[in-house]
Protein backbone atom coordinates (compact mmCIF):
# COMPACT_ATOMS: atom_id res chain seq x y z
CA UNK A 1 10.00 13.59 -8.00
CA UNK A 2 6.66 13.84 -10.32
CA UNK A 3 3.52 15.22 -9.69
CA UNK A 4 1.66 12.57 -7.98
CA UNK A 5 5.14 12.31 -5.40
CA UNK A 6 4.53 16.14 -4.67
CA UNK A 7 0.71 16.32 -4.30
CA UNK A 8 0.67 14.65 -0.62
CA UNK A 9 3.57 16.88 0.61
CA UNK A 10 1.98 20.05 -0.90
CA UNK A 11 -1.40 19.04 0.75
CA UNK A 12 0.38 18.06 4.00
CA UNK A 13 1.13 21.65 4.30
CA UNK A 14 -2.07 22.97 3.57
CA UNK A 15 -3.66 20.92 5.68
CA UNK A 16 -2.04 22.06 8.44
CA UNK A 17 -3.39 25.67 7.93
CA UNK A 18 -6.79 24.48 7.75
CA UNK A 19 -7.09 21.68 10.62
CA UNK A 20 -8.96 24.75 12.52
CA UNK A 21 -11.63 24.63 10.02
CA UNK A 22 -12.62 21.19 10.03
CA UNK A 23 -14.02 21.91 13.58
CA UNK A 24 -16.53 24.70 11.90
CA UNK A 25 -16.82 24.34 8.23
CA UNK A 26 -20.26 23.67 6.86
CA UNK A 27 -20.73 19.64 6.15
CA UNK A 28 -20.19 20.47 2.46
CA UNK A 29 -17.36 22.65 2.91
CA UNK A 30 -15.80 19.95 5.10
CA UNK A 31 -16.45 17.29 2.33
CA UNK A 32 -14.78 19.13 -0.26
CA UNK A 33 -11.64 19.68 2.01
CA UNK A 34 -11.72 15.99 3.15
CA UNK A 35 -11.60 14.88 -0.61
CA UNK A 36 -9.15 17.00 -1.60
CA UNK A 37 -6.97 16.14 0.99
CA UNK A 38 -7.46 12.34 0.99
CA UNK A 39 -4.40 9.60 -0.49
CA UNK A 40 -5.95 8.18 -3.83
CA UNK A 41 -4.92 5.13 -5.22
CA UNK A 42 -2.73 6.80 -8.12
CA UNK A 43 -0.98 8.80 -5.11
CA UNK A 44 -0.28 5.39 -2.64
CA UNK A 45 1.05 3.83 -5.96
CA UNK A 46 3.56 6.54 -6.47
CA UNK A 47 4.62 6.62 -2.76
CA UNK A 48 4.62 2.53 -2.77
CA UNK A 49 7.36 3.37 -6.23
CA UNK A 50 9.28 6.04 -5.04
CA UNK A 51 9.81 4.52 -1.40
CA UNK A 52 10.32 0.83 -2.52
CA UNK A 53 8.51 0.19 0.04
CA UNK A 54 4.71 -1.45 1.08
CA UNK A 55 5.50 -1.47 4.93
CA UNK A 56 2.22 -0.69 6.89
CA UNK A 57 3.24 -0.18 10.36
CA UNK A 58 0.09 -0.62 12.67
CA UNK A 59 -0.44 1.44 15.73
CA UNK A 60 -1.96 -1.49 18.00
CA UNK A 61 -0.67 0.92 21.05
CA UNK A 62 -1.30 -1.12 24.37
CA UNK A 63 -0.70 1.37 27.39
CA UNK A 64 0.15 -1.57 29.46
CA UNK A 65 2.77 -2.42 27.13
CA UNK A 66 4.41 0.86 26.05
CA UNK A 67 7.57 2.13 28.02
CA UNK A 68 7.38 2.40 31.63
CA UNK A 69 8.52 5.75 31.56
CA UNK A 70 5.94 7.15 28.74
CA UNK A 71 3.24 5.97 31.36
CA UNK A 72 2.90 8.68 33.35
CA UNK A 73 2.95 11.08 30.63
CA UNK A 74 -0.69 12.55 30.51
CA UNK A 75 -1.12 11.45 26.58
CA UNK A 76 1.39 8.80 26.97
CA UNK A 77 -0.29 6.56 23.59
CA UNK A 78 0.09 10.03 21.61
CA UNK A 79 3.82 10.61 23.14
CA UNK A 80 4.62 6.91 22.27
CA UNK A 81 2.83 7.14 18.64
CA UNK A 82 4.50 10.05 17.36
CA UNK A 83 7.95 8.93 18.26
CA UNK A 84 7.09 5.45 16.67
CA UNK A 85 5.36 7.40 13.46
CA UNK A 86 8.88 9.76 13.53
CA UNK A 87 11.20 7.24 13.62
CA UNK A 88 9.35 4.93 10.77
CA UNK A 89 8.08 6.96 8.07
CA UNK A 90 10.74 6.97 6.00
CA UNK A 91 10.54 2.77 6.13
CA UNK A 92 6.48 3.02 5.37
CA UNK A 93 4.06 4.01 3.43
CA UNK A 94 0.88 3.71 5.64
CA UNK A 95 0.24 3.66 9.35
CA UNK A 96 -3.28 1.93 10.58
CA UNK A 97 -5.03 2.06 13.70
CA UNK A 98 -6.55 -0.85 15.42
CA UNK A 99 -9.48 1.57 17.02
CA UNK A 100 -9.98 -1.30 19.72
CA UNK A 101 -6.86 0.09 21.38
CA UNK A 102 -8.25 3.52 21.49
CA UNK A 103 -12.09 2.98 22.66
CA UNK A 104 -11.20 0.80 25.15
CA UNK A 105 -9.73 4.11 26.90
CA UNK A 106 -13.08 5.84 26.71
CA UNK A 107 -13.00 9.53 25.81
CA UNK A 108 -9.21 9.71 26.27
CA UNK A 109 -8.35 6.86 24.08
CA UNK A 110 -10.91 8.58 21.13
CA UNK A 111 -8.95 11.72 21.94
CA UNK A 112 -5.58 10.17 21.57
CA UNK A 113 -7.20 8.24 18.09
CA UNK A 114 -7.65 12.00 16.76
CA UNK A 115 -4.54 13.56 17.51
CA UNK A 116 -2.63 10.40 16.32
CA UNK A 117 -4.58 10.29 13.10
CA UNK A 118 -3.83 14.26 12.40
CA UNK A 119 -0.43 13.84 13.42
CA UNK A 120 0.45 10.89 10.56
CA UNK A 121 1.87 12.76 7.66
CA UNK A 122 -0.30 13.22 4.31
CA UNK A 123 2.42 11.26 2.48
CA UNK A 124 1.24 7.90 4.45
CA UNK A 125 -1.97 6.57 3.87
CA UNK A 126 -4.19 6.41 7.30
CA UNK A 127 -6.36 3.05 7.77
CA UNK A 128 -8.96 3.03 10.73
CA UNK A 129 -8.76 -0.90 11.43
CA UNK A 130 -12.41 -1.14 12.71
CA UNK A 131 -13.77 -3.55 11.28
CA UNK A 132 -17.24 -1.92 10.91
CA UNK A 133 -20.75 -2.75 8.99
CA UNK A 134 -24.27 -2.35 10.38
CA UNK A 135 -27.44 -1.62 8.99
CA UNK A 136 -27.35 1.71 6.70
CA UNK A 137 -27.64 4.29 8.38
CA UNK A 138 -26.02 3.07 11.20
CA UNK A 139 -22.84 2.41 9.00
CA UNK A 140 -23.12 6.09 7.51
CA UNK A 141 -22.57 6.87 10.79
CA UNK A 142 -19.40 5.08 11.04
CA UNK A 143 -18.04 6.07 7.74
CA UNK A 144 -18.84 9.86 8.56
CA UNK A 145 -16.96 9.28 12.08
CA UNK A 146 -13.62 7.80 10.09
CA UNK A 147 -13.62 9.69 6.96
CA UNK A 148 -14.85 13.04 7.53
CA UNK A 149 -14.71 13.57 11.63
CA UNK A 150 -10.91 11.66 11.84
CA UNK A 151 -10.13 11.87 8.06
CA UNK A 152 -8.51 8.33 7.51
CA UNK A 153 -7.84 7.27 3.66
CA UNK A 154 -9.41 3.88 4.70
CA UNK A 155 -11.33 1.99 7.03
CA UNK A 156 -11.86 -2.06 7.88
CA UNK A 157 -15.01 -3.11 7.28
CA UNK A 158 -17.36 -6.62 7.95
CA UNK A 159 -19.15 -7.95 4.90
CA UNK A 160 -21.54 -10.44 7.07
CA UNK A 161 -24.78 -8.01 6.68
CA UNK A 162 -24.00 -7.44 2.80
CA UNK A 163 -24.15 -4.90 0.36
CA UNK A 164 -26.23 -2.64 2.73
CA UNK A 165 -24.22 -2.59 5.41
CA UNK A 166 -20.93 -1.34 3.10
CA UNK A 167 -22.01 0.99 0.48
CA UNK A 168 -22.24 4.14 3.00
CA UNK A 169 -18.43 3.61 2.87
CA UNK A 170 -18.14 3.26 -0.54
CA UNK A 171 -20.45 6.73 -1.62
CA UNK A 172 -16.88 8.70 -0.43
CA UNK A 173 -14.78 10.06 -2.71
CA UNK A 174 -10.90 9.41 -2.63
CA UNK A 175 -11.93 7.12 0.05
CA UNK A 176 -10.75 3.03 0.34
CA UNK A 177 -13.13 0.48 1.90
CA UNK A 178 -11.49 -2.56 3.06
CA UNK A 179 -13.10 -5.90 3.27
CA UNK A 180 -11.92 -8.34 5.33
CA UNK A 181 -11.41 -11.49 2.85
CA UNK A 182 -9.20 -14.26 4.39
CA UNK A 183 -8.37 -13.86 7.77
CA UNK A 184 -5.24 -15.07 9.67
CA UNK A 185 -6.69 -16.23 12.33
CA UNK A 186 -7.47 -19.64 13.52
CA UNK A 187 -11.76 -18.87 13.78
CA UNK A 188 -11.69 -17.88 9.80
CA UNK A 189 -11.85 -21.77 9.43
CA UNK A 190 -15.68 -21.40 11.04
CA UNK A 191 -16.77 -20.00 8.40
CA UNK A 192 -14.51 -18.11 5.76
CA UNK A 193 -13.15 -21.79 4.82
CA UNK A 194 -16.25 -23.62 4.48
CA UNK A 195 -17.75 -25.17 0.99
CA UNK A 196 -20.67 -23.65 -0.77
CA UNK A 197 -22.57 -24.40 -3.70
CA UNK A 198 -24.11 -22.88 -6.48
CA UNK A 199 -24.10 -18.67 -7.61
CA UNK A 200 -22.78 -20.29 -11.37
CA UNK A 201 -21.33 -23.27 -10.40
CA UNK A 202 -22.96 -26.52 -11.38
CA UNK A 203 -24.76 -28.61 -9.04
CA UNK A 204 -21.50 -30.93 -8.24
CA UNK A 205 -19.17 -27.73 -7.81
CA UNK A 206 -18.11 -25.73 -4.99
CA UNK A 207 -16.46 -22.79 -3.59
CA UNK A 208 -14.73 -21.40 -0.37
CA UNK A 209 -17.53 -18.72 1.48
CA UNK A 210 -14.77 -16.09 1.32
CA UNK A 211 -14.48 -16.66 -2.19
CA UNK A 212 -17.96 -16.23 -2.37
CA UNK A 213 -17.33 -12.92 -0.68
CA UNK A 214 -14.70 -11.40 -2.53
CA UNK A 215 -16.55 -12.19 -6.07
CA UNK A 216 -19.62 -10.17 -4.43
CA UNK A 217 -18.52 -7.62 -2.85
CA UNK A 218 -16.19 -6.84 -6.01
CA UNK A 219 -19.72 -6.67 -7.82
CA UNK A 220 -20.16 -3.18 -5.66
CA UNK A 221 -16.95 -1.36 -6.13
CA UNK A 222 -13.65 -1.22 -7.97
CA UNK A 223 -9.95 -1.19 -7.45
CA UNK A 224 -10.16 2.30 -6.91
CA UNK A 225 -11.80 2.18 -3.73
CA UNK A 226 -12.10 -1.20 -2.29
CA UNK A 227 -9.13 -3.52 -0.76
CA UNK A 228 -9.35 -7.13 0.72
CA UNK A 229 -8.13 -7.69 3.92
CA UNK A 230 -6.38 -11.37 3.41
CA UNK A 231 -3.59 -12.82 5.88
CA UNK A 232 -0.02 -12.90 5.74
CA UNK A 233 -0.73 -16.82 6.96
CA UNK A 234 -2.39 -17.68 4.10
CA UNK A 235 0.31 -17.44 1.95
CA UNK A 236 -0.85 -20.29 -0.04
CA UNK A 237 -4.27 -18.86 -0.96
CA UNK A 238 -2.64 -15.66 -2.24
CA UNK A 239 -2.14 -17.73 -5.68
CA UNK A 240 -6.37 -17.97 -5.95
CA UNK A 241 -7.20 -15.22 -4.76
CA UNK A 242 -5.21 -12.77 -7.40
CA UNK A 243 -6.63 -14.77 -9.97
CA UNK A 244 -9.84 -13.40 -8.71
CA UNK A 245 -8.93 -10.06 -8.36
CA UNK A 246 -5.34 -9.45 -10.09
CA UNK A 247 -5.89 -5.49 -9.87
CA UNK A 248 -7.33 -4.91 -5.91
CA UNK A 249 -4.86 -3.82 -3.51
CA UNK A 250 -4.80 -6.23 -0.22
CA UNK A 251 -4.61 -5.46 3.24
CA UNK A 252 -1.79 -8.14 4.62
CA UNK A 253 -1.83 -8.79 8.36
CA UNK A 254 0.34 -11.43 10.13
CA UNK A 255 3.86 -10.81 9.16
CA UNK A 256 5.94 -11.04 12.01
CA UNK A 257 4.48 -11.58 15.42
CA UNK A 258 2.14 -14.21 13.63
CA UNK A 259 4.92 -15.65 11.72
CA UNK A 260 3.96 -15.08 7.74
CA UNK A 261 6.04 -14.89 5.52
CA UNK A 262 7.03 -11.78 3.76
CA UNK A 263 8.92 -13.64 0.92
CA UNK A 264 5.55 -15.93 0.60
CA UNK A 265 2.99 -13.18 0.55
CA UNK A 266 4.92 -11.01 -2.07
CA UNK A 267 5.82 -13.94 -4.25
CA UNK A 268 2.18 -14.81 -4.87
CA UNK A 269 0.55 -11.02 -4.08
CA UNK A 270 2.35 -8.41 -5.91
CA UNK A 271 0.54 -7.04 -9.10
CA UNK A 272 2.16 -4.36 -11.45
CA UNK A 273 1.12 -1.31 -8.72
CA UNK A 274 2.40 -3.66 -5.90
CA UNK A 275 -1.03 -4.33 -5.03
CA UNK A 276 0.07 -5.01 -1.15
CA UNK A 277 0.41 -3.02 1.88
CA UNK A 278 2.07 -5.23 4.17
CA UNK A 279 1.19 -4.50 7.77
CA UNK A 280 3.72 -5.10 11.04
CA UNK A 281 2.58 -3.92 14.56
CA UNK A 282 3.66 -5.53 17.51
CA UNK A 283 7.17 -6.70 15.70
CA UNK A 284 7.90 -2.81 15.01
CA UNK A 285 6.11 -1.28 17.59
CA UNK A 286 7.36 -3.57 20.67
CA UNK A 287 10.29 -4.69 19.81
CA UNK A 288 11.97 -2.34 22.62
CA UNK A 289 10.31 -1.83 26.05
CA UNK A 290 13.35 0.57 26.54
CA UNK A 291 14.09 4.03 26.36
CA UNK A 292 15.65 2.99 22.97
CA UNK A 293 12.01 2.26 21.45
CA UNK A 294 11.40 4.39 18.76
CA UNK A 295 15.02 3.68 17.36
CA UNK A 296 15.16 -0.24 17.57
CA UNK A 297 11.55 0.41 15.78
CA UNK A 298 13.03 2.22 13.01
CA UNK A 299 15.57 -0.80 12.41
CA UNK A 300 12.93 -3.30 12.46
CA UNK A 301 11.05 -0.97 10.34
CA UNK A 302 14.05 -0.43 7.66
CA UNK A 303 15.00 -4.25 7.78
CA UNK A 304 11.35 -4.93 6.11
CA UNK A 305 12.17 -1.99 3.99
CA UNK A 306 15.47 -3.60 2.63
CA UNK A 307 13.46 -6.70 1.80
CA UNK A 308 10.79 -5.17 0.75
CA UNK A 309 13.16 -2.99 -2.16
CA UNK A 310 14.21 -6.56 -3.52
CA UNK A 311 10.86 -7.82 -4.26
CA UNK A 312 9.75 -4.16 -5.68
């Protein structure tokens, strides 16, 4: 294994002596601990290579929908997470968190969030799915919440109120802002999909708004620490949208549940670092209601592994 395979298991275990500090430490003391600690892109690249793998497995956990007999568990979401986040990370490289999931529960669910998020092994890459962006100070706010009070890698973010709104995010360190691009959802028509003119085009030419997007927000960042969120549905778009930015990683929703294609979306996405992570929730997560759960998970789990390893 080389260096960059060891630093996340080293740091795994000295992270673990010092989650009792991160209560008390100073802000800048808790900084430098958070950076040290946090999955850059040289390190995910190396996991992505020694793994053969780009599997994102999404913690979307549902309390209504978890097993009937994890419900009356007092932390039944944290019960259900860490057998689903035991039984797949050997298949995965990252885990995110849809937040929505979480706050809906109130204090409880924000609770469960934390322990989940500490309990995710350094070797994974943690993504807060919350789709964040305000004004600046308000999305300071946020970014200090994710990255240095919950210590995520990454964290969603909305690029409607511009530049503004994301570079609190993007002042971190080791940390990965991700934009959502393309979405896979029926809405991104509204607007994502709509013509615009001009910004260097002549007065007969036009471009896609999330086009638009991508080639600004790329203006603020680099590949080191900002992602595009673009969906697995999309397949098609994948071709234009790595001629735009060959070197970015993307964010891939939509395989499975919402029927993209994994063959598709790694045909026209991979770059020479993979350049994907490749998320699956409710088709890993769900796919037992049993007592069986967190094993049929880890088959689903390895059976995008397997295909995964023949596109790697």
């Amino acid at each position: 294994m080389g260096t960059c395979g060891i630093v996340p298991c080293v740091t795994h275990l000295y992270v673990q002596s010092l989650m009792p500090l991160f209560k008390t430490a100073a802000p800048s003391y808790k900084q430098q601990l958070i950076t040290f600690v946090a999955m850059n892109r040289q390190q995910l690249v190396s996991s992505i290579k020694e793994k053969k793998t780009y599997l994102c497995v999404g913690l979307d956990t549902d309390i209504t929908k978890i097993p009937a007999y994890l419900q009356a568990y007092p932390n039944a979401i944290v019960e259900f997470n860490k057998a689903i986040i035991d039984a797949t990370k050997d298949h995965c490289v990252s885990y995110k968190i849809n937040t929505a999931f979480y706050e809906a529960l109130g204090l409880k669910g924000w609770q469960a969030m934390e322990e989940t998020v500490n309990y995710i092994p350094s070797t994974h890459f943690k993504i807060a799915d919350a789709k964040r962006g305000d004004i600046g100070n308000t999305s300071s706010q946020y970014a200090k919440a994710f990255f240095e009070t919950m210590n995520f890698d990454a964290i969603t973010v909305a690029p409607y109120m511009g530049e503004d709104s994301i570079r609190p995010f993007l002042e971190y360190d080791n940390k990965f802002t991700i934009v959502l691009g393309l979405t896979s959802n029926k809405g991104s028509a509204d607007f994502q999909q709509q013509f615009i003119a001009g910004h260097g085009l002549a007065p007969s030419q036009y471009e896609l708004l999330y086009q638009r997007v991508i080639e600004r927000v790329c203006e603020w960042g680099t590949a080191n620490n900002l992602m595009f969120v673009v969906g697995a549905t999309k397949a098609s778009d994948f071709v234009v949208i790595r001629k735009m930015i060959p070197d970015h990683f993307l964010l891939v929703p939509g395989v499975g549940a919402q029927g993209g294609s994994l063959e598709d979306v790694s045909k026209y996405g991979l770059n020479n670092d993979c350049g994907l992570l490749v998320s699956a929730s409710r088709a890993v997560i769900y796919a037992s209601a049993d007592e069986q759960f967190a094993a049929t998970a880890e088959k689903i789990a390895k059976e995008y592994h397997d295909e995964m390893m023949g596109y790697l």
